[in-house]
Each structure stands twice: as C-alpha cells, then as structure tokens.
C-alpha atoms as a PDB file:
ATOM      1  CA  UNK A   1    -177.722  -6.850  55.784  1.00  0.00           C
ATOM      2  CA  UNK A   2    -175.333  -8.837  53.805  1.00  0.00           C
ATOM      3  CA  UNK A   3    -174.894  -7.486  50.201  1.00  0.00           C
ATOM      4  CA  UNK A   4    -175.350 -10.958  47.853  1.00  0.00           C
ATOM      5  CA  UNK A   5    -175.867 -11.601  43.610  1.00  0.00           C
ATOM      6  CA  UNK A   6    -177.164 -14.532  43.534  1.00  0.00           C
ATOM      7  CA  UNK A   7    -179.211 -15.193  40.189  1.00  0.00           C
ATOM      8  CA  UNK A   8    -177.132 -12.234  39.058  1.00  0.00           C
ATOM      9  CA  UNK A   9    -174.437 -12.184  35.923  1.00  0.00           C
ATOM     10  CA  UNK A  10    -171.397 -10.496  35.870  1.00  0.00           C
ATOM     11  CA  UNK A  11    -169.022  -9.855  33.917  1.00  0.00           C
ATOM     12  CA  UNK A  12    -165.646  -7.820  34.682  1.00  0.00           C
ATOM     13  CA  UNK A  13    -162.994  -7.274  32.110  1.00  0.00           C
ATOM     14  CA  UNK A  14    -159.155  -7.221  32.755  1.00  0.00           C
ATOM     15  CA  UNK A  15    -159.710  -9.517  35.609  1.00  0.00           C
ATOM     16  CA  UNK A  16    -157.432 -11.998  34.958  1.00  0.00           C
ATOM     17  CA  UNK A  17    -155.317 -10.293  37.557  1.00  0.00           C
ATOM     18  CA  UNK A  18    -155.049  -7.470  39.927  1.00  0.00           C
ATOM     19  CA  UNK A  19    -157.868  -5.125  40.367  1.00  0.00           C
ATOM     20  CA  UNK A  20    -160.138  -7.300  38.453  1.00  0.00           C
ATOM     21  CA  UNK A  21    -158.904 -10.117  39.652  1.00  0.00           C
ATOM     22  CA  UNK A  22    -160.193  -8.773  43.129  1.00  0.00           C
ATOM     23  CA  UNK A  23    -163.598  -7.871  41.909  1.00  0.00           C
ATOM     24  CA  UNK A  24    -164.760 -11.323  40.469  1.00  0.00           C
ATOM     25  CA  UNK A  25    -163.333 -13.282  43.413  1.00  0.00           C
ATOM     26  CA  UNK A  26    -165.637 -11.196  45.826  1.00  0.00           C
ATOM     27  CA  UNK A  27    -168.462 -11.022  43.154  1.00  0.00           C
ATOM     28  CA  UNK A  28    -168.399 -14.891  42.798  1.00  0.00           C
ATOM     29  CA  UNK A  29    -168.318 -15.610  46.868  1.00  0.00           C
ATOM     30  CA  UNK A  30    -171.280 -13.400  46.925  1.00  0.00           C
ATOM     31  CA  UNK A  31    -173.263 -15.642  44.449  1.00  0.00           C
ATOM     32  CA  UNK A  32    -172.722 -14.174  41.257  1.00  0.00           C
ATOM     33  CA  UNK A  33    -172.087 -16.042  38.038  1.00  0.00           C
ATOM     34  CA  UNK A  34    -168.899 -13.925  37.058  1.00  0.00           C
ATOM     35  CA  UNK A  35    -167.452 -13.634  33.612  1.00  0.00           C
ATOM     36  CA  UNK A  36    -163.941 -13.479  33.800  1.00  0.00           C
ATOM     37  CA  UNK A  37    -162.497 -11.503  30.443  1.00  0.00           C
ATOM     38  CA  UNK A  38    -158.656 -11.027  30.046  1.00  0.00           C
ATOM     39  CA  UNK A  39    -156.342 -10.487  26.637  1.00  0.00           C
ATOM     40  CA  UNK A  40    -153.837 -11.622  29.229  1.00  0.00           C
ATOM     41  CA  UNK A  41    -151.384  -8.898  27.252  1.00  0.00           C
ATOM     42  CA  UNK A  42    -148.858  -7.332  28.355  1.00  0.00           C
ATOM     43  CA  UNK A  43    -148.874  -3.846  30.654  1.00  0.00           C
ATOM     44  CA  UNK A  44    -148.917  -2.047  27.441  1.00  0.00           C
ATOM     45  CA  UNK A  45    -151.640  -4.309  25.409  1.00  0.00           C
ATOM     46  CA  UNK A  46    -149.226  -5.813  23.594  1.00  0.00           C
ATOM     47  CA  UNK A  47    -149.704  -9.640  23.492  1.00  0.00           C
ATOM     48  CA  UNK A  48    -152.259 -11.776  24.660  1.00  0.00           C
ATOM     49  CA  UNK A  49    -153.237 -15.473  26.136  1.00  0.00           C
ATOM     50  CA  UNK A  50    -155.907 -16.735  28.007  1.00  0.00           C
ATOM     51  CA  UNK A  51    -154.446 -18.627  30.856  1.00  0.00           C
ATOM     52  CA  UNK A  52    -154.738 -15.480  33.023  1.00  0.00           C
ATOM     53  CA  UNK A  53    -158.659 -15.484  33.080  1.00  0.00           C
ATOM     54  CA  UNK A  54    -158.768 -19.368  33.061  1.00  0.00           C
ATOM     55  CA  UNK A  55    -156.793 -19.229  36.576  1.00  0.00           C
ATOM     56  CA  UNK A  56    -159.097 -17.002  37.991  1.00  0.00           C
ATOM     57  CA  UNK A  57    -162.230 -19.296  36.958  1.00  0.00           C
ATOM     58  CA  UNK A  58    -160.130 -21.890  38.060  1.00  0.00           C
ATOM     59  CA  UNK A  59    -160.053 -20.184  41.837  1.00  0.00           C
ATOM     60  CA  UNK A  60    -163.201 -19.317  41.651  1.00  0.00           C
ATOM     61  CA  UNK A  61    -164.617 -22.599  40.592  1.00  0.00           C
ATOM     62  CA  UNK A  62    -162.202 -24.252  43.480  1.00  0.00           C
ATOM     63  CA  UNK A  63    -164.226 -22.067  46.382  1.00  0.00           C
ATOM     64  CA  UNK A  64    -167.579 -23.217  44.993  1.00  0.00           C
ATOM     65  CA  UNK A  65    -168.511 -19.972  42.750  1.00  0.00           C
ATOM     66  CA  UNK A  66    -169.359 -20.621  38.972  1.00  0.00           C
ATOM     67  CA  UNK A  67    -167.576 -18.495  36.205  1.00  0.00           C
ATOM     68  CA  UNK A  68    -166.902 -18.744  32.661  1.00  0.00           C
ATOM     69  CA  UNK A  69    -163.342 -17.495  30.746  1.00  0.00           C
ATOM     70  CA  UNK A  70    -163.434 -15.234  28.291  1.00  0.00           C
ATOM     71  CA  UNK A  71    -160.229 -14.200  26.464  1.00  0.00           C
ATOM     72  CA  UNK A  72    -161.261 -11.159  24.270  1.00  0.00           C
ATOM     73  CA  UNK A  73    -159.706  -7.511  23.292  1.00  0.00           C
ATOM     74  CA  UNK A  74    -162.795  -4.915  24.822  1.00  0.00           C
ATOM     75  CA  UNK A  75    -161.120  -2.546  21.581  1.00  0.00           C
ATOM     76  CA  UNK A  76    -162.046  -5.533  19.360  1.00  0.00           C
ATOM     77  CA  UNK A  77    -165.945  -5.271  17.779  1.00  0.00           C
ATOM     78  CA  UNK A  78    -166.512  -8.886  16.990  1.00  0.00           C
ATOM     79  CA  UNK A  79    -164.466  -9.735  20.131  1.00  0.00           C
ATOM     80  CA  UNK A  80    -166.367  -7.775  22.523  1.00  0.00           C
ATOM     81  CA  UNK A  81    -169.681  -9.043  20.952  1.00  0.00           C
ATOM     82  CA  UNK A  82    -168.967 -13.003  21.622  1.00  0.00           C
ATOM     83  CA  UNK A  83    -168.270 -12.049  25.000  1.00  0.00           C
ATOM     84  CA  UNK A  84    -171.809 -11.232  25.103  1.00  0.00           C
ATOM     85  CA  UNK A  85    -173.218 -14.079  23.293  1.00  0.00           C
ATOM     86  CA  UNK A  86    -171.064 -16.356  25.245  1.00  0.00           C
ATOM     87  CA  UNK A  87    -172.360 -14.748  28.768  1.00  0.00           C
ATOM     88  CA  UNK A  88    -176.155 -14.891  27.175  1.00  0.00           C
ATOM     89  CA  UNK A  89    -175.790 -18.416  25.434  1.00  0.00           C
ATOM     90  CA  UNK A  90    -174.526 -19.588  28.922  1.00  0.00           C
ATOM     91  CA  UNK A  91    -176.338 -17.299  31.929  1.00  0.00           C
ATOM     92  CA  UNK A  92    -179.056 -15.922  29.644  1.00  0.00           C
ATOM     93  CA  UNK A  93    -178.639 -12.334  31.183  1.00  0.00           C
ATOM     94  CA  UNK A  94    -176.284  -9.923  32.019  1.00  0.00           C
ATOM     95  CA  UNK A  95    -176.884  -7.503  35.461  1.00  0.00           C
ATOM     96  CA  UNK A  96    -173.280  -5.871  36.032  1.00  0.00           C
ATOM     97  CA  UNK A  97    -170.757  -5.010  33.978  1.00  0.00           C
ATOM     98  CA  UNK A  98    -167.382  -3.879  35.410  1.00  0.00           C
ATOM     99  CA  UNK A  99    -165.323  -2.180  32.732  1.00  0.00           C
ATOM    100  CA  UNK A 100    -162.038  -2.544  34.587  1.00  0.00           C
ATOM    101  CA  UNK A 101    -159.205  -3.422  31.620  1.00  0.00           C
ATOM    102  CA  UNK A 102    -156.613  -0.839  31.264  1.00  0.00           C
ATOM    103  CA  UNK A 103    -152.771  -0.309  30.109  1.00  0.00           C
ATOM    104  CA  UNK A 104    -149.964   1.999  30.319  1.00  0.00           C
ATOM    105  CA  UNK A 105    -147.617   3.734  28.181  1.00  0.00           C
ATOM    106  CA  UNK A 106    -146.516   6.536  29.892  1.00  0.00           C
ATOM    107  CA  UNK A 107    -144.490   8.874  28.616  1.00  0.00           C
ATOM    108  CA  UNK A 108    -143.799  12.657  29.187  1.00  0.00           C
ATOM    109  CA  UNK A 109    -145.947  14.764  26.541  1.00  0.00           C
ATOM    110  CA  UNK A 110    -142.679  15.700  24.624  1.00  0.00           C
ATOM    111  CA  UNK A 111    -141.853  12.377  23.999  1.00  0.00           C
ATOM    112  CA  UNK A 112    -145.212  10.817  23.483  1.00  0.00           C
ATOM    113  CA  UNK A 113    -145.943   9.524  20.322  1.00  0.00           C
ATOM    114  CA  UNK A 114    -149.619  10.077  19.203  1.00  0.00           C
ATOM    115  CA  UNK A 115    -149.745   6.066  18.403  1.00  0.00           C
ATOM    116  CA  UNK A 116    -149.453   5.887  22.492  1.00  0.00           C
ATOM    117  CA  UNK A 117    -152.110   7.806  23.022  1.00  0.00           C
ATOM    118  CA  UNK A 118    -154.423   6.306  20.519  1.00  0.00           C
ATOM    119  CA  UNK A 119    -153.589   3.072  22.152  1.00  0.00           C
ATOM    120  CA  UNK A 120    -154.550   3.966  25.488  1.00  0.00           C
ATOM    121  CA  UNK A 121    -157.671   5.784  24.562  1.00  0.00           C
ATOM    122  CA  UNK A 122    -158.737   2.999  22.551  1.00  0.00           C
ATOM    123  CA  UNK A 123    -158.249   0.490  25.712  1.00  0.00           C
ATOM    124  CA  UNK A 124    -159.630   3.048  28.569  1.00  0.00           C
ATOM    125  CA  UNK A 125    -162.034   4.688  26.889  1.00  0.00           C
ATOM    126  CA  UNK A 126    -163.202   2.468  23.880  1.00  0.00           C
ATOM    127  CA  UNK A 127    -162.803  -0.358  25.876  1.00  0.00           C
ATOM    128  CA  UNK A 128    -165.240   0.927  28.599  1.00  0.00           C
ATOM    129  CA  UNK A 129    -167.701   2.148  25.754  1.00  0.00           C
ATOM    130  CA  UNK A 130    -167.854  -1.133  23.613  1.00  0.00           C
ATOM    131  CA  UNK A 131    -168.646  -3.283  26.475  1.00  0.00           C
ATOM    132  CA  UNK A 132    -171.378  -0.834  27.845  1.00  0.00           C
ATOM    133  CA  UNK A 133    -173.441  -0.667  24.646  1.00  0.00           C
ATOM    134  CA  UNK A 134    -173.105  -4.137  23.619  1.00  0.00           C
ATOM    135  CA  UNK A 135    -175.338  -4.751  27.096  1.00  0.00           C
ATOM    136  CA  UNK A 136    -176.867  -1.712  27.150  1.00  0.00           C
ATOM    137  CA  UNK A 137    -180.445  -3.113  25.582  1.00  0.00           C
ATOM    138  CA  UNK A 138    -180.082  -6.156  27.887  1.00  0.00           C
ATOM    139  CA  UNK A 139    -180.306  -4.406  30.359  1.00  0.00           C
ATOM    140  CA  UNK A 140    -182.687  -2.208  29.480  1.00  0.00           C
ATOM    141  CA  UNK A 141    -185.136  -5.102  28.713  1.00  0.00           C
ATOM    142  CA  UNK A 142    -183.956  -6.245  31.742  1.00  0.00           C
ATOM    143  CA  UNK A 143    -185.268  -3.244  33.607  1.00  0.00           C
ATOM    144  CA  UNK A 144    -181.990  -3.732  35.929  1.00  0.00           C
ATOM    145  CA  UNK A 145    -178.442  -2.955  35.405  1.00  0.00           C
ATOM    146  CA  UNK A 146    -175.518  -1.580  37.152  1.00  0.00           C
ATOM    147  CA  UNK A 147    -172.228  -0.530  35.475  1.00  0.00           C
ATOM    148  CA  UNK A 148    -169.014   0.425  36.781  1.00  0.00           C
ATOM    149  CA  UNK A 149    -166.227   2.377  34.621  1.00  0.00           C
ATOM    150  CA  UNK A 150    -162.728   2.639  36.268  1.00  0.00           C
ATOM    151  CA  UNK A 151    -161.401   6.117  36.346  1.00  0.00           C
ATOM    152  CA  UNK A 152    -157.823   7.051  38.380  1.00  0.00           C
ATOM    153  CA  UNK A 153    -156.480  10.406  40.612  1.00  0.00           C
ATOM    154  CA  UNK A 154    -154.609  11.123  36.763  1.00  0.00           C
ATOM    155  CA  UNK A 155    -157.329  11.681  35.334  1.00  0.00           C
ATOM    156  CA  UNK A 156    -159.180  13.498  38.084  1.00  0.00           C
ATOM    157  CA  UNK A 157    -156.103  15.702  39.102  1.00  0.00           C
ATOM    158  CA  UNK A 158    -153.289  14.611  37.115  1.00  0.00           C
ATOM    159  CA  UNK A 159    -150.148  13.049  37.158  1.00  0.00           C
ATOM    160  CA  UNK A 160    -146.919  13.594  35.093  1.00  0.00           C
ATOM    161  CA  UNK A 161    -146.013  11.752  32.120  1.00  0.00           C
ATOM    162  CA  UNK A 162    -149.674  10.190  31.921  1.00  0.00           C
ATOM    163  CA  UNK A 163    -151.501  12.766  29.658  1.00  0.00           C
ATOM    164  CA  UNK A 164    -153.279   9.749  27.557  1.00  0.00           C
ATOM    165  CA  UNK A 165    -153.763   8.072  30.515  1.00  0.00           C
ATOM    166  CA  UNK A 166    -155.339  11.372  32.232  1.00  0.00           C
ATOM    167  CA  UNK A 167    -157.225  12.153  29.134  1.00  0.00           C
ATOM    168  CA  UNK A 168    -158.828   8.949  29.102  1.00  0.00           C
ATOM    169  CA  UNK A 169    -159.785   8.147  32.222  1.00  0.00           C
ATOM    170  CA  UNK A 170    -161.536  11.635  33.112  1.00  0.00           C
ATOM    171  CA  UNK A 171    -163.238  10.696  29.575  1.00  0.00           C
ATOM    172  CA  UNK A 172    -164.790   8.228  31.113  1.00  0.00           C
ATOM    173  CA  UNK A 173    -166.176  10.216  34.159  1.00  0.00           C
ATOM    174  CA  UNK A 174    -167.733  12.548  31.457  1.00  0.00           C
ATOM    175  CA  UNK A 175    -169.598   9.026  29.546  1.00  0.00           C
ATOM    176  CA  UNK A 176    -170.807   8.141  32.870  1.00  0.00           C
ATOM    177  CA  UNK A 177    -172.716  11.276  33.683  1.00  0.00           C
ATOM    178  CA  UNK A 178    -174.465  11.233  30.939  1.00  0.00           C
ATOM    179  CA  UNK A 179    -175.172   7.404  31.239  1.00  0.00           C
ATOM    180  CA  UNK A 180    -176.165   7.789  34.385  1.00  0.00           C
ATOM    181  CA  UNK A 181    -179.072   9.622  33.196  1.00  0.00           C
ATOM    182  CA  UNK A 182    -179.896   7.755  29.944  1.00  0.00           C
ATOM    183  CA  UNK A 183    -180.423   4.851  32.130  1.00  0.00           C
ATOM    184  CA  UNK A 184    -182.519   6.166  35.215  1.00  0.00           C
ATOM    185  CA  UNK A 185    -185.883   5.074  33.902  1.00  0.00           C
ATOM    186  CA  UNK A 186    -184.624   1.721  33.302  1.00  0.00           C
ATOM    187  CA  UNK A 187    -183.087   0.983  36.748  1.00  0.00           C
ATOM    188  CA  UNK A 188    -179.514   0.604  35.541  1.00  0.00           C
ATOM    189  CA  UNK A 189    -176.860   2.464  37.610  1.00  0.00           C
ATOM    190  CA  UNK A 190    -173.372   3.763  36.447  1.00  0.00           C
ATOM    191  CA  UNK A 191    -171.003   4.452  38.740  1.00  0.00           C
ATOM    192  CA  UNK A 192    -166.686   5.328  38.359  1.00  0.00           C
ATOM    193  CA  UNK A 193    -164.815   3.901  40.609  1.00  0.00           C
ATOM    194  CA  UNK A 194    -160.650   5.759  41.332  1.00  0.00           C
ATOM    195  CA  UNK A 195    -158.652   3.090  42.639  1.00  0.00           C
ATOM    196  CA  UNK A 196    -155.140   3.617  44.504  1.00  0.00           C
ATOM    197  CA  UNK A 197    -154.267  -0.303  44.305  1.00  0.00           C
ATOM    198  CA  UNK A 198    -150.671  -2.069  43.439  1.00  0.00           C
ATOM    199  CA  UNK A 199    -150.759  -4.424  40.225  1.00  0.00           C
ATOM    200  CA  UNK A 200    -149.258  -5.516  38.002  1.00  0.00           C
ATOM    201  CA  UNK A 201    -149.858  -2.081  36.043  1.00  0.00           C
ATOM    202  CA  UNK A 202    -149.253   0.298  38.573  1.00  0.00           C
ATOM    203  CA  UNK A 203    -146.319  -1.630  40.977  1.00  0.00           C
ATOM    204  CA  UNK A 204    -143.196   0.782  39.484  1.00  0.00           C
ATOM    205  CA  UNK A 205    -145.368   3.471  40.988  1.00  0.00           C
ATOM    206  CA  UNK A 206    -145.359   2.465  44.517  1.00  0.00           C
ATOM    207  CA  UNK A 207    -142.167   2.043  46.390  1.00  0.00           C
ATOM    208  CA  UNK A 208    -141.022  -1.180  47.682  1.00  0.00           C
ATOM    209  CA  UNK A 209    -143.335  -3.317  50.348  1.00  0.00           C
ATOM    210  CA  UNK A 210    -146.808  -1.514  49.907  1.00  0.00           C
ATOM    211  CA  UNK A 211    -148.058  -4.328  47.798  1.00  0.00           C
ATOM    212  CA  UNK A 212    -149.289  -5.364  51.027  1.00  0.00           C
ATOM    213  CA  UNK A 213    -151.165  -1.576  52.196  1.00  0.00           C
ATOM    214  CA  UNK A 214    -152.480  -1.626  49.109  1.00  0.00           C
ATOM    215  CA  UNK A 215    -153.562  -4.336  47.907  1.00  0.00           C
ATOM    216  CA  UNK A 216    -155.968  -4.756  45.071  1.00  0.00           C
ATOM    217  CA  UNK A 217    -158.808  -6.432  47.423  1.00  0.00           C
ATOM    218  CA  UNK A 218    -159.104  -3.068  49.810  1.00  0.00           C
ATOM    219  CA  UNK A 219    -160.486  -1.619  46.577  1.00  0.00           C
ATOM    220  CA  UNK A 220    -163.199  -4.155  45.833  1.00  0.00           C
ATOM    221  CA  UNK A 221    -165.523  -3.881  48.702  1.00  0.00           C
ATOM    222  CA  UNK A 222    -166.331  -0.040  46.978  1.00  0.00           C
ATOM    223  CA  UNK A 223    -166.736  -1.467  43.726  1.00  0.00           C
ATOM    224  CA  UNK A 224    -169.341  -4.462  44.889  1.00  0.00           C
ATOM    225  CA  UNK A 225    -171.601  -1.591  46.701  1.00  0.00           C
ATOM    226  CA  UNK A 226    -171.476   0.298  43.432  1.00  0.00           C
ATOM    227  CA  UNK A 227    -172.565  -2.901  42.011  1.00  0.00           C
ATOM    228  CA  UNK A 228    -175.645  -3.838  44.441  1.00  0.00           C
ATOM    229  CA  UNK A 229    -178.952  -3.217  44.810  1.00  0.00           C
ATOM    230  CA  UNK A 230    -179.221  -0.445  46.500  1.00  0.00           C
ATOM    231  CA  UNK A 231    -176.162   0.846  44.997  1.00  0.00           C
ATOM    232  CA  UNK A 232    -176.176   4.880  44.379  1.00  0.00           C
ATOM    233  CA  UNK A 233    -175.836   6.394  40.644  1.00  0.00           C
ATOM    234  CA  UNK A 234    -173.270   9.099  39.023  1.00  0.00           C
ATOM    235  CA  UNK A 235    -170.660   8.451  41.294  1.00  0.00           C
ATOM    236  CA  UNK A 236    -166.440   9.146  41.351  1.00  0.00           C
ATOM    237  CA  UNK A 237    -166.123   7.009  44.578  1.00  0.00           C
ATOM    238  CA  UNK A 238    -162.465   7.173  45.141  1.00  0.00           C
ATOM    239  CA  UNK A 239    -160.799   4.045  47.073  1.00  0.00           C
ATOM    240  CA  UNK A 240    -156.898   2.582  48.332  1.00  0.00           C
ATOM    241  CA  UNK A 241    -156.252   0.798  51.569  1.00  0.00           C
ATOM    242  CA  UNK A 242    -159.335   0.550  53.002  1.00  0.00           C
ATOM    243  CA  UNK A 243    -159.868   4.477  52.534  1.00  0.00           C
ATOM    244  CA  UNK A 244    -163.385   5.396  50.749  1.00  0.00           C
ATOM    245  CA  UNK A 245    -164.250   9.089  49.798  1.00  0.00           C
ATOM    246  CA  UNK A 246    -166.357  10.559  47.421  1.00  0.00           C
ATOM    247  CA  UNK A 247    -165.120  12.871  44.267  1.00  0.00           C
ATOM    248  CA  UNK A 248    -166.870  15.337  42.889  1.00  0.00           C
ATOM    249  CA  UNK A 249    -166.522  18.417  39.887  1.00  0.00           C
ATOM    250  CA  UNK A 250    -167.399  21.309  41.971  1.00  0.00           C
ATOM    251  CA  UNK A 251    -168.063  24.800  40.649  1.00  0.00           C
ATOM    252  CA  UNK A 252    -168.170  28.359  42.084  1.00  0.00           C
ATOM    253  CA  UNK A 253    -171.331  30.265  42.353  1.00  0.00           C
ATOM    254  CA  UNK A 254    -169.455  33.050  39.843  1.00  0.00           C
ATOM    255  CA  UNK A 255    -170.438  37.003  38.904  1.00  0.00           C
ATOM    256  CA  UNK A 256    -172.649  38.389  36.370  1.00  0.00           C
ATOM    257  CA  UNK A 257    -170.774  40.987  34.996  1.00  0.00           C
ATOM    258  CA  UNK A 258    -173.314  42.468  32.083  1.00  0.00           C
ATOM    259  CA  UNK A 259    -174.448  40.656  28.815  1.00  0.00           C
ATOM    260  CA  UNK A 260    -173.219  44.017  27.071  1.00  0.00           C
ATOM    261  CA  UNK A 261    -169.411  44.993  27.019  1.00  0.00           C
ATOM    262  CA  UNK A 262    -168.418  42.557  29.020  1.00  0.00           C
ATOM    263  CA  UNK A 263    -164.378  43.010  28.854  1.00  0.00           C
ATOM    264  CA  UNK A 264    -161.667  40.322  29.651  1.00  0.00           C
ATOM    265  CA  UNK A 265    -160.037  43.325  31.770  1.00  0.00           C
ATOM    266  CA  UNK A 266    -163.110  43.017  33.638  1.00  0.00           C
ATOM    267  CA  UNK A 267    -163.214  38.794  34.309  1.00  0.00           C
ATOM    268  CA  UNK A 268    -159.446  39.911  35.282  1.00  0.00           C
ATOM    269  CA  UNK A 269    -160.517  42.540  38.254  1.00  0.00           C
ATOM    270  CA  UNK A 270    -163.255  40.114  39.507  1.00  0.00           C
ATOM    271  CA  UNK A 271    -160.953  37.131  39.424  1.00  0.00           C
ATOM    272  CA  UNK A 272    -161.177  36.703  42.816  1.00  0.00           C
ATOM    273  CA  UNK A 273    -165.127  36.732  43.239  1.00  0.00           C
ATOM    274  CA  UNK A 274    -165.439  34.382  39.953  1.00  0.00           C
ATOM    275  CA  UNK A 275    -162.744  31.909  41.700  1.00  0.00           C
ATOM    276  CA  UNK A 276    -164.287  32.302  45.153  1.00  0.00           C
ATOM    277  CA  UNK A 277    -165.066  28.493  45.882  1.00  0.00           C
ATOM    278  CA  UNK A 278    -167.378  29.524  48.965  1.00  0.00           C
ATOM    279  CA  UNK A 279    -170.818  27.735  47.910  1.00  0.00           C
ATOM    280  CA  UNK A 280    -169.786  26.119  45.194  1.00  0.00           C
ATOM    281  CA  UNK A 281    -171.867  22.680  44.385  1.00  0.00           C
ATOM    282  CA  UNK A 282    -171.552  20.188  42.268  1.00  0.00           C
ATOM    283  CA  UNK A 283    -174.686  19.096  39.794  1.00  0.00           C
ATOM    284  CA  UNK A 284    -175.782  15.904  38.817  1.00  0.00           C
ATOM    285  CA  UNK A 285    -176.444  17.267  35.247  1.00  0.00           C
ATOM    286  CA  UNK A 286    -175.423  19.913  32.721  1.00  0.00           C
ATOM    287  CA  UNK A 287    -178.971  21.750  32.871  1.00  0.00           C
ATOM    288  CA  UNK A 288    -178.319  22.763  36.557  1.00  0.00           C
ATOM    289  CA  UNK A 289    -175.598  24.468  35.496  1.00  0.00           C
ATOM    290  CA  UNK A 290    -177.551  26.369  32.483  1.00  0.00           C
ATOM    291  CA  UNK A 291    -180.062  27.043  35.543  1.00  0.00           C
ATOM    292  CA  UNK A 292    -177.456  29.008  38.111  1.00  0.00           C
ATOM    293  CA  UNK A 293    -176.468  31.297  35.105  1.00  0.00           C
ATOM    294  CA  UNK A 294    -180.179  32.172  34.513  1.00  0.00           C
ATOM    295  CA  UNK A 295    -180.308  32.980  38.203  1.00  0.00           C
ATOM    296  CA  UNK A 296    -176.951  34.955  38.035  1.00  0.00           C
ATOM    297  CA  UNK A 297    -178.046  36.674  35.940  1.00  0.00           C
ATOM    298  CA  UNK A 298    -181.611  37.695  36.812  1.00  0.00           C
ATOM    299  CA  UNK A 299    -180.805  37.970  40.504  1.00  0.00           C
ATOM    300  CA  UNK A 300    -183.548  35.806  41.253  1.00  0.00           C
END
C-alpha cells in the first residue's frame, strides 16, 4: 500500500539542499504541503540567504506539490517561532516535523575551541529542540504527530576530530527517548534517523565519485516511513545507499556482587561476566533498566 500525506503539513529544516533537500521533494510528491526552512549559511553556519529554500519550493511547485519558503536560524527563538506561525497562518496545522539542519566544524579535541563546540551544539541539538517544542502542543491538540531528529555513526560510535559533532548528535538520541514517551498518549511518534549520505556537509569525507552511491535520496525513503502512519516510535534507524538497519544501546545482563563491601578489585575479577554481552537487550525506557537490577539482585 502506497505510503501518501495528503492533507498533511510538513515542515523539514536545512532542506534547502542535500539531505533535506531529499526529504521535502519525496514528502511533497507524496501529497504533503512541505515547509521548506534553510539559513542557506555556510557549512559552518556562518552566513545566510534564502534562495536555497526558495529553489527547492521552486522544484517542488514545478512537479505539482505545494510548499512554502522559510528562511530562518532553528538556534534563533523569534526565528523559529514565525516559522510556525507562517506554517499555521498558511496550512493551519503542522503533522511532521523533520529536524534535519546541521553544520560542521571539525576539529581534533586539542585544537577545538569551546566557541566550536557551542556552535554546533547550539545548531544540532538546540536546533532540533526549538523546533520540537514550538509544535509540540499542536500536535498534541492535534492528537497526531510524528517527528524525526537526525543523529550520525559519530555520535553513535564516533569519529575523530568530531567530538561536538559526536556529542551532539548522540544528545539527540537521548531527547528522543524520552520524547518518545512523553508523546505516546497523544499519537505523536519520534524517531532518529543516522544517515551515511554525500552533501554538501559531508562531501570532503567521501572520496571522489561516490556522490553517486550515496546519494542523499537513498536516505529519504527511511525517513518518509519514520514519518507515516504507521510509522514505528523510539527508533535509531540507520540508512546510506539503499542500506537500512536498525541501531540500538544494548546492555549486558551484569553480576550482583553484594550491596555490602562491594570492592573495585572485585568489578575487576568479574570483568569478564559484567562485560559478557550474551543476552544483553536493549529497553525502550530507563525503568526497565532499574527493573533488571532489582532482579539481579533478588535472583528472581
């Protein structure tokens, strides 16, 4: 059954290019009135135009869709509030919100400066957070919503010279598990979603000629399921080149060594049995985790 939005709002930030680009284009085709939002800065947020997000209304306009341009910072309050009175005044609702915008300044931890990784926090994280409670109570009212936050491999497993960058984007897997549940009664999904895509942020990363293998659009059909109906909740769906798999935080069953005495000698000699990943799960929140060390530890 084809997956469709129509009488559904979206709106996807950073997508006056790229990833983004990829999402609305796809969203639009499928019916959706798409927001387009884009500072149209620079890789490292400096700068900043419009003309990027007017193109992509532009194409989507030209194939029959219907979008609006919107050319605000998601780090900017008053910014990131018009862009929801401009989607209301226009749409009158809001169903999906992609929180896609992002920048770089990567650097090696040594020669970092803190002002770099402000920056990047502010974009990644605050960025995805501003955006998500300005239509938080639409949706809500709405009794329907689903949100998708863009996390990377860096901030799952790492990568070096990206510790804001890795910081910030496994910040954002920890906001959606707790959104996910804040917004269960209410019908309104979040989802993360680990693209391996080249753009115009990540193309000195790739070598030469895999624009082509990995190309921005082999990520998108992940993100629109995250996005649907029947879309699942409190996911790290991880996608690049037509490849989809499924993250997850995992964690060992572990020992109970004694709520008396315990010595760090004796985490030491049972290393192996604490680290033993035979078993391990991974739980959708943090009481589960509270519940398998009352069971440790009562042997029931």
């Amino acid at each position: 059954m084809a997956i469709r939005f129509d009488g559904k709002v979206a709106i996807v930030t950073g997508a006056g290019g790229g990833l983004g680009r990829a999402h609305a284009l796809d969203l639009a085709r499928r019916g959706a009135k798409v927001v387009v939002n884009d500072l149209g800065g620079s890789v490292d947020g400096t700068g900043g135009a419009s003309a990027m997000a007017d193109t992509v209304v532009a194409e989507i306009k030209a194939a029959g869709g219907e979008a609006i341009a919107n050319g605000a910072s998601v780090t900017d309050d008053a910014g990131v509030a018009n862009l929801v009175k401009q989607t209301m005044d226009a749409y009158g609702r809001i169903d999906i919100l992609i929180a896609n915008a992002g920048i770089l300044r990567d650097k090696s931890f040594t020669k970092m400066e803190i002002k770099d990784f402000e920056a990047v926090l502010a974009v990644h994280v605050m960025g995805s957070v501003k955006p998500a409670k300005a239509v938080w109570d639409i949706m809500k009212a709405q009794k329907y919503g689903r949100i998708v936050v863009t996390t990377s491999s860096t901030g799952l497993y790492g990568n070096f010279g990206q510790t804001n960058y890795g910081a910030a984007k496994l910040g954002l897997v920890g906001f959606m598990n707790t959104l996910k549940l804040e917004g269960q009664k209410d019908n309104i999904k979040v989802n993360a979603i680990s693209p391996v895509a080249v753009t115009r942020m990540t193309e000195n990363l790739f070598p030469p000629g895999s624009s082509e293998q990995f190309a921005p659009n082999l990520v998108t059909p992940g993100v629109v399921y995250l996005v649907s109906e029947d879309a699942p909740t409190g996911v790290v769906l991880t996608a690049g080149g037509g490849v989809f798999s499924k993250a997850e935080i995992i964690e060992s069953n572990g020992v109970y060594l004694g709520k008396d005495g315990v010595t760090a000698e004796e985490v030491a000699e049972n290393w192996a049995k604490i680290s033993d990943m035979s078993g391990a799960k991974a739980y959708f929140m943090g009481g589960e985790q509270t519940g398998k060390f009352i069971e440790r530890m009562t042997g029931k």
